[in-house]
C-alpha atoms as a PDB file:
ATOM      1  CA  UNK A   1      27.950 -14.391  32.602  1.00  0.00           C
ATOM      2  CA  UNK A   2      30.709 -13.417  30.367  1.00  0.00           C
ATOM      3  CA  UNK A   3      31.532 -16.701  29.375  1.00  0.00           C
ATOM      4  CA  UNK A   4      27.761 -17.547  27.775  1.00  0.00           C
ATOM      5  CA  UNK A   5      27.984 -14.366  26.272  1.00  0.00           C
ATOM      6  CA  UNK A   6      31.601 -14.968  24.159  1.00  0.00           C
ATOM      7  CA  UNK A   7      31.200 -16.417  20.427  1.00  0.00           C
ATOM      8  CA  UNK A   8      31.152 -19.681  19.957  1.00  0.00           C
ATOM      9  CA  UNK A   9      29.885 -22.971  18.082  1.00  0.00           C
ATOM     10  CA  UNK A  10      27.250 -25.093  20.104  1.00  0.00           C
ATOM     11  CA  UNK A  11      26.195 -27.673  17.536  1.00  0.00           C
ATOM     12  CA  UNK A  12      26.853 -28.551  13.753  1.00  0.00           C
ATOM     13  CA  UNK A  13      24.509 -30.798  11.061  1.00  0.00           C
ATOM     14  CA  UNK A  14      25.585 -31.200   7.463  1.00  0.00           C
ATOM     15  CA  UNK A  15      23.239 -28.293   6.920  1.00  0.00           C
ATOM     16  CA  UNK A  16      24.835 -26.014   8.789  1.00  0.00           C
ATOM     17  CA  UNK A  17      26.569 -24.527  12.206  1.00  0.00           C
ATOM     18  CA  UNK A  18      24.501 -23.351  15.326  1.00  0.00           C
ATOM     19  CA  UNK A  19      26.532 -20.400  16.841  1.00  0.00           C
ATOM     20  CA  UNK A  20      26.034 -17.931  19.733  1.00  0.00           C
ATOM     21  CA  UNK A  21      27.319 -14.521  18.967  1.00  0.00           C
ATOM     22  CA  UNK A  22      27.221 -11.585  21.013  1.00  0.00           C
ATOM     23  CA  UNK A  23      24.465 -13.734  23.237  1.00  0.00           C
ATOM     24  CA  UNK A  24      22.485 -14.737  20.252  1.00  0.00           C
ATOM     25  CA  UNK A  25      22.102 -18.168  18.941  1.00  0.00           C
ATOM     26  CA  UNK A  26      21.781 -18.756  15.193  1.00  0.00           C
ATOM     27  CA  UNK A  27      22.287 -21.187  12.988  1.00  0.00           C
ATOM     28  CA  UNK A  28      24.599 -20.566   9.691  1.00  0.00           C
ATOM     29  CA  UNK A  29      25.205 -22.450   6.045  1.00  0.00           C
ATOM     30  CA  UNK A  30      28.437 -24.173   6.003  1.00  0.00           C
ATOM     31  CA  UNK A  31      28.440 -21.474   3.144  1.00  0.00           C
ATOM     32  CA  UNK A  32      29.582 -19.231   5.734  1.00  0.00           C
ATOM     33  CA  UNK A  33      32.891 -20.974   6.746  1.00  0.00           C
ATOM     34  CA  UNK A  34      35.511 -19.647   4.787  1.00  0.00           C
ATOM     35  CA  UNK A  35      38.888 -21.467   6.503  1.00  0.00           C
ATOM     36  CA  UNK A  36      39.699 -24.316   8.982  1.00  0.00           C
ATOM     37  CA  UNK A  37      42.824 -24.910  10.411  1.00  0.00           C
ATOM     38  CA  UNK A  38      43.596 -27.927  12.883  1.00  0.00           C
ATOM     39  CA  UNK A  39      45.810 -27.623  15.826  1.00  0.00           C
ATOM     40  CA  UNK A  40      46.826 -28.274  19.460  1.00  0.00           C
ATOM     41  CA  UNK A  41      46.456 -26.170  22.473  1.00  0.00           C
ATOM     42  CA  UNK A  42      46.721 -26.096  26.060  1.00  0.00           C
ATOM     43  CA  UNK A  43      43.033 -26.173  27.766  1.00  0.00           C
ATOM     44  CA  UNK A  44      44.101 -23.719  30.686  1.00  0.00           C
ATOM     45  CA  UNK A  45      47.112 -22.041  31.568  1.00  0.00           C
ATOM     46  CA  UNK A  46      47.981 -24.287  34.308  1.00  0.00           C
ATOM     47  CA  UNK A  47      48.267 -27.733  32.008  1.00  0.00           C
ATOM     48  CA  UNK A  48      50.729 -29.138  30.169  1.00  0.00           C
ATOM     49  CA  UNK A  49      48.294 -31.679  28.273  1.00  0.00           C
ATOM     50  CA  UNK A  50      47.799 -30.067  24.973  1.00  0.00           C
ATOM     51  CA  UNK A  51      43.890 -30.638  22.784  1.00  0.00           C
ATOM     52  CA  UNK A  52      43.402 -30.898  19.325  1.00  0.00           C
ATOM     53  CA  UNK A  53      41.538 -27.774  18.557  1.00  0.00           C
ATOM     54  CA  UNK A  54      39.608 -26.152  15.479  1.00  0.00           C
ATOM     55  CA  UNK A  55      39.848 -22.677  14.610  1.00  0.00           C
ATOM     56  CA  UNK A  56      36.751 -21.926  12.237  1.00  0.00           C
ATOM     57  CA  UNK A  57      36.975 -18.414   9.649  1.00  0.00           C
ATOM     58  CA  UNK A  58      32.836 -17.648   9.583  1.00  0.00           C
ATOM     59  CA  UNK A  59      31.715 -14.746   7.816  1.00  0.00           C
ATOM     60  CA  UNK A  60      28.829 -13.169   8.979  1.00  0.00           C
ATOM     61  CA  UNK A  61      27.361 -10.227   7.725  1.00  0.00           C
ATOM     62  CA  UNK A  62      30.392  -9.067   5.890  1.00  0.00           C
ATOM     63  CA  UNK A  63      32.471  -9.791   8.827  1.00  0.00           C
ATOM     64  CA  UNK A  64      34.791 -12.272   9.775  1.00  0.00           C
ATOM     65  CA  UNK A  65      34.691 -14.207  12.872  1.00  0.00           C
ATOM     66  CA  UNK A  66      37.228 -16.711  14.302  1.00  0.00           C
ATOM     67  CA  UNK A  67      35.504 -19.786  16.452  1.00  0.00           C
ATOM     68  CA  UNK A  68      37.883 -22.269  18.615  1.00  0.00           C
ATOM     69  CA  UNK A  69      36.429 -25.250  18.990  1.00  0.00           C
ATOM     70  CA  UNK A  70      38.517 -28.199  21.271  1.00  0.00           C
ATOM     71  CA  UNK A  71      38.172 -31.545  21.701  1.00  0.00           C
ATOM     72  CA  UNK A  72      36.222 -31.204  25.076  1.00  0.00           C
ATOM     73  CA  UNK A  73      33.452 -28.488  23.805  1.00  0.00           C
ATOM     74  CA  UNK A  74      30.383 -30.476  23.169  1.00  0.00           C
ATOM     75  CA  UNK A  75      30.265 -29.272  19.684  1.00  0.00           C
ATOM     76  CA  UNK A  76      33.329 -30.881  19.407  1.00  0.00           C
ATOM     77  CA  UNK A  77      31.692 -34.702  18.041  1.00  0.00           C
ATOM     78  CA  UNK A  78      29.111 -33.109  16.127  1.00  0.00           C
ATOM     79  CA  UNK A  79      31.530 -30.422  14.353  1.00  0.00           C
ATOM     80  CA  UNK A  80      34.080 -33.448  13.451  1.00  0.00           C
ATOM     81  CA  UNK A  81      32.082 -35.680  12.469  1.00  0.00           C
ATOM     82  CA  UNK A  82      29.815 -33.424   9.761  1.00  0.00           C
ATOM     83  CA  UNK A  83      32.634 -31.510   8.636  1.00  0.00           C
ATOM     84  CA  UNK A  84      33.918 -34.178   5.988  1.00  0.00           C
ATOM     85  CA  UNK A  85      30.014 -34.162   4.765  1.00  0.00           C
ATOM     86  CA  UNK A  86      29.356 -30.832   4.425  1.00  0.00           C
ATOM     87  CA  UNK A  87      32.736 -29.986   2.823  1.00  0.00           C
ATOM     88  CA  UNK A  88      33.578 -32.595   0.760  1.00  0.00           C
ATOM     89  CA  UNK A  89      37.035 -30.748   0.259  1.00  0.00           C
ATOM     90  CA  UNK A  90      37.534 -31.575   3.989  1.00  0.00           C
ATOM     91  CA  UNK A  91      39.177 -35.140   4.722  1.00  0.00           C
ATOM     92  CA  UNK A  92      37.471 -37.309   7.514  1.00  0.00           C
ATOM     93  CA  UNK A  93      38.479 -36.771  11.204  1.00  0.00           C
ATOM     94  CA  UNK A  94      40.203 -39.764  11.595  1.00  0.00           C
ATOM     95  CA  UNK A  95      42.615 -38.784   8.779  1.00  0.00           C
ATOM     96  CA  UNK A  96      43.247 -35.272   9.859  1.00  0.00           C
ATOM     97  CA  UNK A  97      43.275 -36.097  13.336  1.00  0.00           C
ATOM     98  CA  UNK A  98      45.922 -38.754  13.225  1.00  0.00           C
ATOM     99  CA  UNK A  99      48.035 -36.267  11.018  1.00  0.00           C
ATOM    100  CA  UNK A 100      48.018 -33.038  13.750  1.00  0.00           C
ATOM    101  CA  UNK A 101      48.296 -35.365  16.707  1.00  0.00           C
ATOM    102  CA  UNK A 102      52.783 -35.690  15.435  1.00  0.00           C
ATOM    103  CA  UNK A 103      52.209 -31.735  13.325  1.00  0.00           C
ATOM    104  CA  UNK A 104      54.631 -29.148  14.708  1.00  0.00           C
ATOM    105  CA  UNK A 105      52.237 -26.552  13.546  1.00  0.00           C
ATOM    106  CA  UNK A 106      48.405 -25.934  12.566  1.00  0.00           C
ATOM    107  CA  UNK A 107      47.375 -28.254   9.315  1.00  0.00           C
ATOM    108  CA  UNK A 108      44.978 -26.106   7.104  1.00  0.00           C
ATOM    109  CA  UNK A 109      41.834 -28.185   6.594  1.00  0.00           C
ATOM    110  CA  UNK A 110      39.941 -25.768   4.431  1.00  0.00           C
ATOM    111  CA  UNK A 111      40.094 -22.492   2.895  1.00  0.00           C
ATOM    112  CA  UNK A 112      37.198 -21.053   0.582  1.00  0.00           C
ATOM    113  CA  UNK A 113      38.358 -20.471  -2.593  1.00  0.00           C
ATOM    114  CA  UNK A 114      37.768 -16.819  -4.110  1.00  0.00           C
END
């Protein structure tokens, strides 16, 4: 039960994010997101094999919320691919992807300028 409950992203259009926090699912403006950073993780504790992963900066109701998406969520294809769209600031997948695949560290895709 826990894990349906935690935040996360379950689907993405170039209008916007669907997200499940605290158990309830909305969906939020790309308005909202106000960083991405790229990176690679580990998908358990027991593997080696590291993911690329997104870490998503939301702001919702004058709070900030962190969302990890990886390459095996189902949001995953959906995220990547209407990211570039909806922030044109944002370069396609297949150039940001190649890039953090050989990165020693997290590439900052967007921040939200202030």
């Amino acid at each position: 039960m826990e894990h349906e409950l935690r935040n996360r992203i379950i689907g993405a259009t170039d209008r916007g994010l669907t997200i499940r926090v605290a158990g309830r699912e909305t969906m939020v403006s790309w308005e909202t997101v106000t960083g991405i950073s790229a990176g690679r993780a580990r998908p358990d504790r027991t593997s080696e094999h590291r993911i690329l992963v997104l870490a998503l900066e939301v702001r919702l109701s004058n709070r900030e919320h962190l969302f990890l998406v990886g390459e095996i969520d189902p949001a995953w294809i959906p995220l990547t691919t209407n990211l570039h769209v909806a922030l044109p600031e944002v370069a396609p997948f297949e150039v940001w992807g190649a890039a953090i695949t050989t990165a020693s560290a997290p590439i900052e895709l967007y921040q939200r300028g202030t």
